[in-house]
C-alpha atoms as a PDB file:
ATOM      1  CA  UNK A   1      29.001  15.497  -4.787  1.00  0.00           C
ATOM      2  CA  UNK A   2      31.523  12.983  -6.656  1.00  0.00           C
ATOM      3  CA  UNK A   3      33.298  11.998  -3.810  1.00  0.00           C
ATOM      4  CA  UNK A   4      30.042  11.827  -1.229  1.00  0.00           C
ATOM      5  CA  UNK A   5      28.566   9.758  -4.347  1.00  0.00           C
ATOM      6  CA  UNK A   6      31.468   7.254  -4.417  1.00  0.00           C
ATOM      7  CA  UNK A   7      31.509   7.151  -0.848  1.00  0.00           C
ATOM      8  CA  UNK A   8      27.733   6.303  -0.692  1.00  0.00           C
ATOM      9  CA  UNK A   9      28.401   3.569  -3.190  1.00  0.00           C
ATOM     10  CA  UNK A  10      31.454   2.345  -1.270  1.00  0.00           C
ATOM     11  CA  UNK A  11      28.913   1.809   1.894  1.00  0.00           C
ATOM     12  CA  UNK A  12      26.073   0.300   0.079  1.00  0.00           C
ATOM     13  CA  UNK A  13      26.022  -2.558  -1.780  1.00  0.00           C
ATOM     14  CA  UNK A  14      24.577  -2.877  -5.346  1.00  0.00           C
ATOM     15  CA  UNK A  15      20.595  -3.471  -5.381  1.00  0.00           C
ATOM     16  CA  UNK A  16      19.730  -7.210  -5.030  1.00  0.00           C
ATOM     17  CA  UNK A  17      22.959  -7.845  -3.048  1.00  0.00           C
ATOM     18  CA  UNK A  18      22.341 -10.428  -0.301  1.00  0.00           C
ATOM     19  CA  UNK A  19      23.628  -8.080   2.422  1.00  0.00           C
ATOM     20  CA  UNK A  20      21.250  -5.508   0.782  1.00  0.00           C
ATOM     21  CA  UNK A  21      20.616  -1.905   2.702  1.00  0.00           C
ATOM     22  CA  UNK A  22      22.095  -3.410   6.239  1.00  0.00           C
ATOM     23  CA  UNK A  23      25.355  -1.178   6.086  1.00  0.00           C
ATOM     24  CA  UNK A  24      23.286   2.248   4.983  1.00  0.00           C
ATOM     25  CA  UNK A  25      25.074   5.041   7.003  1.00  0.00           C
ATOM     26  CA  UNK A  26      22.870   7.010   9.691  1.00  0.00           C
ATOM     27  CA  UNK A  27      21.414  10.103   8.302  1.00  0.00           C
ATOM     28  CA  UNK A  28      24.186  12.202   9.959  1.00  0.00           C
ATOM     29  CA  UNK A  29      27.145  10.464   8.380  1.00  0.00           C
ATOM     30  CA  UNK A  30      25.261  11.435   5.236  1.00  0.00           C
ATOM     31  CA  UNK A  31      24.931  14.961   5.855  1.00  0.00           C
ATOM     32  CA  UNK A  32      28.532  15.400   6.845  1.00  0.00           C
ATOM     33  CA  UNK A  33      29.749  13.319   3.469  1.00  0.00           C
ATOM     34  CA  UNK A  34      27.222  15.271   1.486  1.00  0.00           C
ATOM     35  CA  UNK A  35      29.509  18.310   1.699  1.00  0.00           C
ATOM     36  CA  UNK A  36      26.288  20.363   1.399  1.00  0.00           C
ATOM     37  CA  UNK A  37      25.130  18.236  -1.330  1.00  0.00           C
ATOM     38  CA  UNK A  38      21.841  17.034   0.627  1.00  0.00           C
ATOM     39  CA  UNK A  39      19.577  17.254  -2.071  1.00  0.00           C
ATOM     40  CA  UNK A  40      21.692  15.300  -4.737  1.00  0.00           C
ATOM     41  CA  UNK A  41      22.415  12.740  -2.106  1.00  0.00           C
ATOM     42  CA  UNK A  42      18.865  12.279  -1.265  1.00  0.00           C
ATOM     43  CA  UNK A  43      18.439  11.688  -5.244  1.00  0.00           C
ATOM     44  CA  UNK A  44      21.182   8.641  -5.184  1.00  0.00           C
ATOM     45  CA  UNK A  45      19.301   7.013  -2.178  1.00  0.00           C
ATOM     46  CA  UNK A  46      15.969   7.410  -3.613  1.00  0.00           C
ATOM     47  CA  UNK A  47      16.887   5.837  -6.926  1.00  0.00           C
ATOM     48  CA  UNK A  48      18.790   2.788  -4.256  1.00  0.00           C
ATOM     49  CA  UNK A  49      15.566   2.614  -2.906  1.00  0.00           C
ATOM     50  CA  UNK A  50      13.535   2.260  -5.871  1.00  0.00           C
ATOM     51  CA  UNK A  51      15.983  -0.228  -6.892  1.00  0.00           C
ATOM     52  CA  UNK A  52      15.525  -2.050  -3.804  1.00  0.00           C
ATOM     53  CA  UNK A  53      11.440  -1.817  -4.370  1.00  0.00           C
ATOM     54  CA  UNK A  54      11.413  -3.298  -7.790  1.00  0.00           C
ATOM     55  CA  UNK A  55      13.942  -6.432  -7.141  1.00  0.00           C
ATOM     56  CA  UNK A  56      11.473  -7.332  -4.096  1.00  0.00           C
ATOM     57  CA  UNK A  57       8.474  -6.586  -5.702  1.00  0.00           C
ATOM     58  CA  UNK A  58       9.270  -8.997  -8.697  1.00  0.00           C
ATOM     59  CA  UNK A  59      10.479 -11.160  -5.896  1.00  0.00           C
ATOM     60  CA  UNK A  60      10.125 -12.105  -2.784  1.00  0.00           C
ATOM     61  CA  UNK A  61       7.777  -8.923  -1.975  1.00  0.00           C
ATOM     62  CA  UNK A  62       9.843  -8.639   1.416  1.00  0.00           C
ATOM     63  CA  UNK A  63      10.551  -4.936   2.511  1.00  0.00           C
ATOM     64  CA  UNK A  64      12.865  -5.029   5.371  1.00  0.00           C
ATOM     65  CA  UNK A  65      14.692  -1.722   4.390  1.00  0.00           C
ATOM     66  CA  UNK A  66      12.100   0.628   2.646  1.00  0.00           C
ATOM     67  CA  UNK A  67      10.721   2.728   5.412  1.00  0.00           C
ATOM     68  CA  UNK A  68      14.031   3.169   6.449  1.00  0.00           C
ATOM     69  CA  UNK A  69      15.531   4.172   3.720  1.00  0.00           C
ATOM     70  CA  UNK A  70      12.541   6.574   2.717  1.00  0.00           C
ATOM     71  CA  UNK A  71      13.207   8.079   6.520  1.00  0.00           C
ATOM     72  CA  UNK A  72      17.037   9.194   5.691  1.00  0.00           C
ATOM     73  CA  UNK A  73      15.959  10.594   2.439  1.00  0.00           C
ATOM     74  CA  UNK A  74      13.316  12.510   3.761  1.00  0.00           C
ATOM     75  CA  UNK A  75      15.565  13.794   6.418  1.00  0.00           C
ATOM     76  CA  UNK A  76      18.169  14.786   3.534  1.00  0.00           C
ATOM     77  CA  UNK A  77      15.185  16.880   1.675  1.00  0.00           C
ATOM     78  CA  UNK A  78      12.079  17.280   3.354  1.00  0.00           C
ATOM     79  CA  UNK A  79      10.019  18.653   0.654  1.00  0.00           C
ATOM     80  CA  UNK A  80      10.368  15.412  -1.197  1.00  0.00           C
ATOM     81  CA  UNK A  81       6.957  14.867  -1.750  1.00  0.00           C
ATOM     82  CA  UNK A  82       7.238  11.765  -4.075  1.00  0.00           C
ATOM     83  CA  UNK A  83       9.110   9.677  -1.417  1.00  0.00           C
ATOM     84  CA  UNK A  84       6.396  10.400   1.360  1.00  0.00           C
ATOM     85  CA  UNK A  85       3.676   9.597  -1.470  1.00  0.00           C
ATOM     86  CA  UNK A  86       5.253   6.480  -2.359  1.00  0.00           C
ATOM     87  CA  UNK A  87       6.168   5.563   0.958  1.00  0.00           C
ATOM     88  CA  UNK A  88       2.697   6.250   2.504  1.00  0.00           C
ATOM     89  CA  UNK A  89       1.211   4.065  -0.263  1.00  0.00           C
ATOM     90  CA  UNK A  90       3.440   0.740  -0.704  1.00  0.00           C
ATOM     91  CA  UNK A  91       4.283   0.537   3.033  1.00  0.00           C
ATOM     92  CA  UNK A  92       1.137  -0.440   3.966  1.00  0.00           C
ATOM     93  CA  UNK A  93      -0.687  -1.829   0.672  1.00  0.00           C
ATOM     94  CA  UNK A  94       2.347  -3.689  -0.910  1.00  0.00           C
ATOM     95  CA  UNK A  95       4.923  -4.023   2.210  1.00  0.00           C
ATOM     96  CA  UNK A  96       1.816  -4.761   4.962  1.00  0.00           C
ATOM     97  CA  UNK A  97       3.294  -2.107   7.420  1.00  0.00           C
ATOM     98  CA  UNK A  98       1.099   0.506   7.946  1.00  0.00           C
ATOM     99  CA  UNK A  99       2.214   1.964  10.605  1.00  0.00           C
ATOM    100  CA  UNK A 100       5.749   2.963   9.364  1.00  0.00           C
ATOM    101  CA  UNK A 101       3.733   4.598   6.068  1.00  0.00           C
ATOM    102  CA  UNK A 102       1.407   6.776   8.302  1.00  0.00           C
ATOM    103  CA  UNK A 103       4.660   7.723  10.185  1.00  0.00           C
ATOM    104  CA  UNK A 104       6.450   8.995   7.126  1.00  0.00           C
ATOM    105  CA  UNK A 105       2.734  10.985   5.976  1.00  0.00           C
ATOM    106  CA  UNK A 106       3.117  12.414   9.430  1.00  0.00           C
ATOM    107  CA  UNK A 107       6.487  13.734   8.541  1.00  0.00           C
ATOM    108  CA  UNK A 108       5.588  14.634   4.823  1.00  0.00           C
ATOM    109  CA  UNK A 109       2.689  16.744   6.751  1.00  0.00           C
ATOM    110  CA  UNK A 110       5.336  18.342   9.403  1.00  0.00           C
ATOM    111  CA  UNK A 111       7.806  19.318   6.564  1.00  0.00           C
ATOM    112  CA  UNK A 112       5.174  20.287   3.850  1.00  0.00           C
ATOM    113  CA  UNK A 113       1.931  21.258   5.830  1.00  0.00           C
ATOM    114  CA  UNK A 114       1.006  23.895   2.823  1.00  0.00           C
ATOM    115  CA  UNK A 115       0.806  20.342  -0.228  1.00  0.00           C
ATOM    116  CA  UNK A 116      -2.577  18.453  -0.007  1.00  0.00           C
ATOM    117  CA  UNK A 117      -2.028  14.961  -1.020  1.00  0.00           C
ATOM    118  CA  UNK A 118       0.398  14.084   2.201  1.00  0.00           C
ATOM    119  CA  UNK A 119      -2.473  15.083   4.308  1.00  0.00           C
ATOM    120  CA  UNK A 120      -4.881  12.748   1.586  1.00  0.00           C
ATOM    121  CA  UNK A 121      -3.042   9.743   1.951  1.00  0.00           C
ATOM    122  CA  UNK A 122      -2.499  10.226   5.542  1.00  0.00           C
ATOM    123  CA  UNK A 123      -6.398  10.555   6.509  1.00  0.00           C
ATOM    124  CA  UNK A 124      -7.235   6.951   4.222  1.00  0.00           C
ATOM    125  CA  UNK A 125      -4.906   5.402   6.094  1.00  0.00           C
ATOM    126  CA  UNK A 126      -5.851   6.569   9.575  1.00  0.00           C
ATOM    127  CA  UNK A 127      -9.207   5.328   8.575  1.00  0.00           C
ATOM    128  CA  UNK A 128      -8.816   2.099   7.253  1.00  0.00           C
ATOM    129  CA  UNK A 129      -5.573   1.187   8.800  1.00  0.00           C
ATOM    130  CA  UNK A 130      -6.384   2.488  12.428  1.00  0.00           C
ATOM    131  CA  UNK A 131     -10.318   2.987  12.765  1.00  0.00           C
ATOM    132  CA  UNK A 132      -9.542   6.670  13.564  1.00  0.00           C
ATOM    133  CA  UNK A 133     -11.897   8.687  12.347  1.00  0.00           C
ATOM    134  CA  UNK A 134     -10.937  11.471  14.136  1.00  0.00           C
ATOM    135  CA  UNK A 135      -7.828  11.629  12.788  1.00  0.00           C
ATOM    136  CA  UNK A 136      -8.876  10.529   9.638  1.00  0.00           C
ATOM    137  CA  UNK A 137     -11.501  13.904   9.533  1.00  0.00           C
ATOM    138  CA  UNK A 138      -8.764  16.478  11.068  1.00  0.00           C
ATOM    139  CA  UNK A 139      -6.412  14.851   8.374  1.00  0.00           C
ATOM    140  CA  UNK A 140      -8.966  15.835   5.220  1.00  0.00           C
ATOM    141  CA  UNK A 141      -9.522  18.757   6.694  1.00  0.00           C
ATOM    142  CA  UNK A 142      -6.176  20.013   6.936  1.00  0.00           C
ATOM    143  CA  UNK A 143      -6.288  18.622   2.582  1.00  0.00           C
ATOM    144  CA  UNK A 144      -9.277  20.499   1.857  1.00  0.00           C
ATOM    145  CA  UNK A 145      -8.412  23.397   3.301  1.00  0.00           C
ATOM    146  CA  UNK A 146      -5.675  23.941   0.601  1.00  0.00           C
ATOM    147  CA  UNK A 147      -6.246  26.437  -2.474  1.00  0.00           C
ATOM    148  CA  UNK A 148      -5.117  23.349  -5.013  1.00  0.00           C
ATOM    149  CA  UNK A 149      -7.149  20.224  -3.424  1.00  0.00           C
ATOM    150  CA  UNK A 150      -9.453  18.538  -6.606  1.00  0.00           C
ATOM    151  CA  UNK A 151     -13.107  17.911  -5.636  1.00  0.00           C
ATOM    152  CA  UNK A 152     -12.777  14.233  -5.252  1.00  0.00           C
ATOM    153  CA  UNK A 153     -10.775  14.778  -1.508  1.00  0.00           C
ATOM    154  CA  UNK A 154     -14.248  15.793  -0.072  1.00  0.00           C
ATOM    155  CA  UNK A 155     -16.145  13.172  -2.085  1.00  0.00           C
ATOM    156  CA  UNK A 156     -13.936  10.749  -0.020  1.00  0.00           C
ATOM    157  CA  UNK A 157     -14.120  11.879   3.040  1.00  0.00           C
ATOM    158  CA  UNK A 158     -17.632  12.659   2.836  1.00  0.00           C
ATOM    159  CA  UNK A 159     -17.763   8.976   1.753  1.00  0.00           C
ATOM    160  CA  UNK A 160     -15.451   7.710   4.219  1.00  0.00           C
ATOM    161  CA  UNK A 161     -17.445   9.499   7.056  1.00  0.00           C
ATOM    162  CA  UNK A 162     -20.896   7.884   5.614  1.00  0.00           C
ATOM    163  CA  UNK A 163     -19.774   4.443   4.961  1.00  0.00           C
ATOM    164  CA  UNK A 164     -17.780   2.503   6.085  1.00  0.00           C
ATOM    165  CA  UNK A 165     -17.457   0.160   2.872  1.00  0.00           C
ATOM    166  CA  UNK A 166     -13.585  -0.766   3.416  1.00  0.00           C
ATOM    167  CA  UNK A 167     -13.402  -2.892  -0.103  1.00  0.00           C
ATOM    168  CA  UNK A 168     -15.446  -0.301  -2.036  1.00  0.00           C
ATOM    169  CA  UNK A 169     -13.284   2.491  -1.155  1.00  0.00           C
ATOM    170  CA  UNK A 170     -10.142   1.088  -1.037  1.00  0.00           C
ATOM    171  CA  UNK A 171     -10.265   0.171  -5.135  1.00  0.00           C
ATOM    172  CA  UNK A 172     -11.506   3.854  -5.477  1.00  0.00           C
ATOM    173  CA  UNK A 173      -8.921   5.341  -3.768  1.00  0.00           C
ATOM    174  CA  UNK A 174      -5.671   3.014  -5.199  1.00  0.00           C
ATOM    175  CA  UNK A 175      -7.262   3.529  -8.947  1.00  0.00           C
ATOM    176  CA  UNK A 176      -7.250   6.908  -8.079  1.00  0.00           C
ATOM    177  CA  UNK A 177      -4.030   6.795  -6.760  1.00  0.00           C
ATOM    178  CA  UNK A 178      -2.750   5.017 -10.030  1.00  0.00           C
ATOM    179  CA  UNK A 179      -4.427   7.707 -12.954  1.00  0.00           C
ATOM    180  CA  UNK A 180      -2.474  10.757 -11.268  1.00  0.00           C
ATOM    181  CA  UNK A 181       1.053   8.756  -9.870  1.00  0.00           C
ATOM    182  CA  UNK A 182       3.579   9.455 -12.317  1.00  0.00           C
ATOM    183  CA  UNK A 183       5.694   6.590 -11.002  1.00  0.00           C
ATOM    184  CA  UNK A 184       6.167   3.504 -13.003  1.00  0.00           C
ATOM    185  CA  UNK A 185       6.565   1.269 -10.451  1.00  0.00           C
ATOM    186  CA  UNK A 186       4.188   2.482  -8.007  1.00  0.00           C
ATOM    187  CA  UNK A 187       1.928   2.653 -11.046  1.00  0.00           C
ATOM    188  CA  UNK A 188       2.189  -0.859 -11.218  1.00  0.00           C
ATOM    189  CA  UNK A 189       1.930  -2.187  -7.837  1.00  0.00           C
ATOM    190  CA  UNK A 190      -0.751   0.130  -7.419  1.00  0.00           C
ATOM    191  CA  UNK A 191      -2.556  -1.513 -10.238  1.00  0.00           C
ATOM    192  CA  UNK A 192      -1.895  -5.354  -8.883  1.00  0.00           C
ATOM    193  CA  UNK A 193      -4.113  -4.061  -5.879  1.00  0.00           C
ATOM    194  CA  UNK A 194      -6.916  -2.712  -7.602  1.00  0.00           C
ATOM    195  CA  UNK A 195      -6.848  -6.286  -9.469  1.00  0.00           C
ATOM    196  CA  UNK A 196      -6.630  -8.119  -6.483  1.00  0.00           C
ATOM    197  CA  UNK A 197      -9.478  -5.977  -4.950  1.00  0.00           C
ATOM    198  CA  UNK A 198     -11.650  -6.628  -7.669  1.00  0.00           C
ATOM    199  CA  UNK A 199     -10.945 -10.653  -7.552  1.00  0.00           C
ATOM    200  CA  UNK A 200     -11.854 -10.674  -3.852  1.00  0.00           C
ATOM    201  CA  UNK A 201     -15.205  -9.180  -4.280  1.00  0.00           C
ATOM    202  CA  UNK A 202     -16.286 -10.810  -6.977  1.00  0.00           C
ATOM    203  CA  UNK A 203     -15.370 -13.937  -5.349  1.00  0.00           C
ATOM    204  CA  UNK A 204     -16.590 -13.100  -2.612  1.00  0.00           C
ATOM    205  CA  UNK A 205     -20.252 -12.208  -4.182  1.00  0.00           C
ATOM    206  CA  UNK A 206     -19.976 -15.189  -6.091  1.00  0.00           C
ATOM    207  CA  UNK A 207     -19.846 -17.221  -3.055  1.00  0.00           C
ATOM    208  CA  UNK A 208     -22.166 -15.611  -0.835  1.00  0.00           C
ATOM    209  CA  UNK A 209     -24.965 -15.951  -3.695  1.00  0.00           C
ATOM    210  CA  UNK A 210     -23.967 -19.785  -3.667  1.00  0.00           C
ATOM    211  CA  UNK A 211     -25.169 -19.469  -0.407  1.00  0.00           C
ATOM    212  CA  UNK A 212     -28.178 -17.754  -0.924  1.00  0.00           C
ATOM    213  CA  UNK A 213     -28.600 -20.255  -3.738  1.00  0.00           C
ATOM    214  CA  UNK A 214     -28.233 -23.176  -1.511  1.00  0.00           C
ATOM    215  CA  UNK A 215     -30.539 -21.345   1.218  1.00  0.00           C
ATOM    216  CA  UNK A 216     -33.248 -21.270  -1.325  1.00  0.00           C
ATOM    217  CA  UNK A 217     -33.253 -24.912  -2.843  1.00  0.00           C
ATOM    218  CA  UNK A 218     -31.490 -27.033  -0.694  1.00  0.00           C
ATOM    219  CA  UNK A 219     -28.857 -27.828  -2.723  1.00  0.00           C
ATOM    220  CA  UNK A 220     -25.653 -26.540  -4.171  1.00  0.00           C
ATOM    221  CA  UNK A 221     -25.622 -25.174  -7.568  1.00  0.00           C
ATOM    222  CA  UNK A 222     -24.277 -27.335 -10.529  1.00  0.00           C
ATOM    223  CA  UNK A 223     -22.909 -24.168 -11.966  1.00  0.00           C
ATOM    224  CA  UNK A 224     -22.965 -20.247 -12.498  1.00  0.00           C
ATOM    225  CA  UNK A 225     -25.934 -20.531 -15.126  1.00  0.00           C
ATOM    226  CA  UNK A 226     -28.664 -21.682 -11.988  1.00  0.00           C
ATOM    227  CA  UNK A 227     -27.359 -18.778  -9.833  1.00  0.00           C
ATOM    228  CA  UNK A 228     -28.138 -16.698 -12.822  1.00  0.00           C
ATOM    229  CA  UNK A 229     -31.792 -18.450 -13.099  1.00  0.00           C
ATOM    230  CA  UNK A 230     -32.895 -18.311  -9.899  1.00  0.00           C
ATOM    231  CA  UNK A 231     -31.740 -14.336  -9.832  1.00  0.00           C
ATOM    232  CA  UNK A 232     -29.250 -14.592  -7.104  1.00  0.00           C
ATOM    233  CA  UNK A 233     -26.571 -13.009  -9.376  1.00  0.00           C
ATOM    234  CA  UNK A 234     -27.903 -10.703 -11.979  1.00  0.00           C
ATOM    235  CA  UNK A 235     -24.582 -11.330 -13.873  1.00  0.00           C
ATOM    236  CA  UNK A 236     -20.598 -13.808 -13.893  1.00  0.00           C
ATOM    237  CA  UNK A 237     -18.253 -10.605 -13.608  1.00  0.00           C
ATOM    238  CA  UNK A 238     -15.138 -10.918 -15.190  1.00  0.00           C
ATOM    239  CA  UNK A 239     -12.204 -12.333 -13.949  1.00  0.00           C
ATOM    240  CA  UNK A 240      -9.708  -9.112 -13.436  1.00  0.00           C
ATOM    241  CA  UNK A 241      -6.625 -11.286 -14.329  1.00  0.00           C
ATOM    242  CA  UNK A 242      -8.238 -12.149 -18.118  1.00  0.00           C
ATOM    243  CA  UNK A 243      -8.846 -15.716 -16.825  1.00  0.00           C
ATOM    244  CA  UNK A 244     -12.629 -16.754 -15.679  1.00  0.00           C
ATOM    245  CA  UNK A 245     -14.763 -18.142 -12.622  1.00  0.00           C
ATOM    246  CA  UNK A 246     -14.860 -20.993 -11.478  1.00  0.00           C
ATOM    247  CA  UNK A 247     -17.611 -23.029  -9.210  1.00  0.00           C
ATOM    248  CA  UNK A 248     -17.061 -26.155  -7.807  1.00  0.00           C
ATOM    249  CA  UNK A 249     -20.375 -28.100  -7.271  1.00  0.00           C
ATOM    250  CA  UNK A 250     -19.280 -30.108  -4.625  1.00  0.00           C
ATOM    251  CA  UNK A 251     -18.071 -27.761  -2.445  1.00  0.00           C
ATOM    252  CA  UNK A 252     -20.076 -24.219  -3.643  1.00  0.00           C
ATOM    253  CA  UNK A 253     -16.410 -22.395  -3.368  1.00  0.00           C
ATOM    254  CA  UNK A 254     -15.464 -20.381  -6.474  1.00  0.00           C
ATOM    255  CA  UNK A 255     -12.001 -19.495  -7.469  1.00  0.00           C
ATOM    256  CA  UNK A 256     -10.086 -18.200 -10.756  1.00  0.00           C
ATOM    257  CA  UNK A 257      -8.579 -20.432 -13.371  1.00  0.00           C
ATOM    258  CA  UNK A 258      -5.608 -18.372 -13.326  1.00  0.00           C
ATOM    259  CA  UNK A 259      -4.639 -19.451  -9.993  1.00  0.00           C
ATOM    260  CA  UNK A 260      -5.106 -16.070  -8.043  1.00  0.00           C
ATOM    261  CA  UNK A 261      -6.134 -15.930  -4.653  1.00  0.00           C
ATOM    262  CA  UNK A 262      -8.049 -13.340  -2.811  1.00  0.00           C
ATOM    263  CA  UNK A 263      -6.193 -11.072  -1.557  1.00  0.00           C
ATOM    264  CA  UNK A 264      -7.079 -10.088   2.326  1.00  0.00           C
ATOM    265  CA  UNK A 265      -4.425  -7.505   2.581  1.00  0.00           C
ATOM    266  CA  UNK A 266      -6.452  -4.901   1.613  1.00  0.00           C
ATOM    267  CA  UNK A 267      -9.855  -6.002   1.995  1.00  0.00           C
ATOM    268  CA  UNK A 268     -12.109  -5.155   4.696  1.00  0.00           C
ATOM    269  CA  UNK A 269     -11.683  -8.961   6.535  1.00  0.00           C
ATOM    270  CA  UNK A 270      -8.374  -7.692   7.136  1.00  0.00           C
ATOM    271  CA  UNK A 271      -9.443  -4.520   8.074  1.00  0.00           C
ATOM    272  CA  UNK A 272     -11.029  -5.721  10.807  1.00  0.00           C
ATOM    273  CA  UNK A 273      -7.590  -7.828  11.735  1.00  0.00           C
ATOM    274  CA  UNK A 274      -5.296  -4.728  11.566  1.00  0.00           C
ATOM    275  CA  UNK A 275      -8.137  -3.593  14.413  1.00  0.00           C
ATOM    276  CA  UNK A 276      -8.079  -6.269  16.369  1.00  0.00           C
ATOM    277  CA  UNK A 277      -4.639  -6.754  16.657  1.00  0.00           C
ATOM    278  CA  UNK A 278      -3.853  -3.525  17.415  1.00  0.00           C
ATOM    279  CA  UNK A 279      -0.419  -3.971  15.704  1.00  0.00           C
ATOM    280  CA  UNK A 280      -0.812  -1.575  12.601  1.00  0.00           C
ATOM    281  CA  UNK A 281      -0.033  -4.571  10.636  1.00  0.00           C
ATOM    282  CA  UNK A 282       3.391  -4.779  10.757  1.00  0.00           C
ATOM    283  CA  UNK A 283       5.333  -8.260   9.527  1.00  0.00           C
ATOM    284  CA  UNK A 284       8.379  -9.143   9.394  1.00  0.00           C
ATOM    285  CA  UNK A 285      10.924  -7.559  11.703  1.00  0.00           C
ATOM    286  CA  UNK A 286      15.016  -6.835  10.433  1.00  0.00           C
ATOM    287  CA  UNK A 287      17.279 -10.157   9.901  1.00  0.00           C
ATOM    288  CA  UNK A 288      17.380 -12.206  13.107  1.00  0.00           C
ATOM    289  CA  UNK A 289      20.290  -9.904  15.848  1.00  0.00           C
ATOM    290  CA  UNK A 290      20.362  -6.693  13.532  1.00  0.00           C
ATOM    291  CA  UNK A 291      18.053  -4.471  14.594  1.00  0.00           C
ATOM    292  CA  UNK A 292      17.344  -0.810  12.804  1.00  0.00           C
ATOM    293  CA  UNK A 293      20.162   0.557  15.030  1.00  0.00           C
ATOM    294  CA  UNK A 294      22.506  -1.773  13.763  1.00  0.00           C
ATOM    295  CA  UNK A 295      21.783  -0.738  10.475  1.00  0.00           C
ATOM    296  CA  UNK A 296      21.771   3.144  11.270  1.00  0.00           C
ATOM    297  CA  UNK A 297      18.360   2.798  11.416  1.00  0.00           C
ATOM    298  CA  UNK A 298      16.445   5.192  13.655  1.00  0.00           C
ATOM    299  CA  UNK A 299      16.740   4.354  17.599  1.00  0.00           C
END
């Protein structure tokens, strides 16, 4: 394992390098350097990758390389179940590319059909990131027929099936998501979601009971204490970021004081983009003339 470890770090740059995970082998290469180390070789690449998560994430939140980098580490151990997990999650919440996350919960559910949470992740996301309820239901049932699934997978999908309240079950599902992850850094992203969630409704509320507001009296409000008056808001929620609410009277628009923006991402407005683009929401594609197979990506 020394010298497929050296020859690993020989190939890849460090984490934050410019050049970044463009020269990563293909997954055979790896294998045949591994020298039957798979397993300990798919540990080295998955702390690269997390490496490669957390200098984006506290920077420019671009993640040209993750999926593919969670792909060849899931093809060196197949039972990871954390890389699948984490992959299924930031891909399409943090990296906005759903469709490479559900692939890689597809896999985690090929290589470990008998583990529940794959199959969990993988039936929210064919719901709110494809509209599939089919698959979404064949998905949770695969989860709940498992000795170990918790109680709260059929609450979901119950709720999922009942409701279609993207928002509202999205911050249920990620705060979920963040009690029972033991990762640290998915923790965290995890959590900026749930906060950004929150910040969208509420503004969103806010402004749709300026509305009502103006509906009612033919005017805009001067400020949150007339919304509160006339009964159109029952409370001024607080702002998730530990700033506060702000309405301007000239316009009726409300926004925070700490400068956060709602965040459409994972709301359902952009829900219903992912749907009618019929793209999966993928971004950005690799560096302008280097495609995946360039990189050893997959063809």
């Amino acid at each position: 394992m020394r010298r497929s470890d050296a020859r690993l770090s020989h190939d890849l740059p460090p984490p934050g390098d410019a050049a970044e995970l463009i020269y990563l082998p293909p997954t055979p290469f790896l294998r045949a350097v591994s020298l039957g180390y798979e397993h300990a070789l798919a540990d080295v690449l998955w702390f690269r990758a997390i490496d490669y998560f957390g200098s984006h994430f506290s920077g420019d939140h671009l993640y040209t390389w993750l999926a593919y980098m969670c792909d060849v580490v899931t093809d060196l151990d197949p039972r990871a179940q954390h890389v699948y997990e984490f992959a299924g999650v930031m891909l399409p919440w943090e990296a906005n590319r759903s469709a490479e996350g559900i692939a890689l919960l597809e896999k985690g559910t090929r290589n470990m059909p008998d583990a529940w949470r794959p199959w969990y992740l993988l039936g929210f996301s064919y719901y709110f990131f494809k509209n599939d309820l089919a698959a979404a239901s064949h998905a949770f049932e695969a989860a709940m027929r498992l000795p170990d699934t918790p109680d709260f997978v059929s609450q979901m999908a119950a709720t999922i099936l009942e409701a279609h309240r993207g928002t509202e079950n999205a911050m249920a599902f990620l705060a979920e998501l963040e009690r029972d992850t033991p990762n640290r850094e998915m923790r965290g992203a995890l959590r900026e979601r749930v906060l950004e969630l929150k910040l969208t409704r509420d503004i969103e509320g806010l402004e749709a009971a300026v509305t009502e507001f103006e509906a009612r009296l033919q005017r805009k409000p001067r400020d949150f204490a007339e919304l509160l008056s006339v009964g159109v808001i029952s409370e001024i929620p607080d702002e998730p970021f530990g700033g506060a609410y702000l309405l301007d009277p000239d316009s009726g628009t409300v926004s925070s004081s700490t400068g956060h923006k709602p965040g459409h991402l994972q709301s359902s407005a952009i829900h219903e983009e992912f749907l009618k683009r019929g793209d999966g929401g993928e971004t950005q594609p690799p560096p302008a003339g280097m495609s995946q197979n360039d990189a050893g990506g997959p063809s």
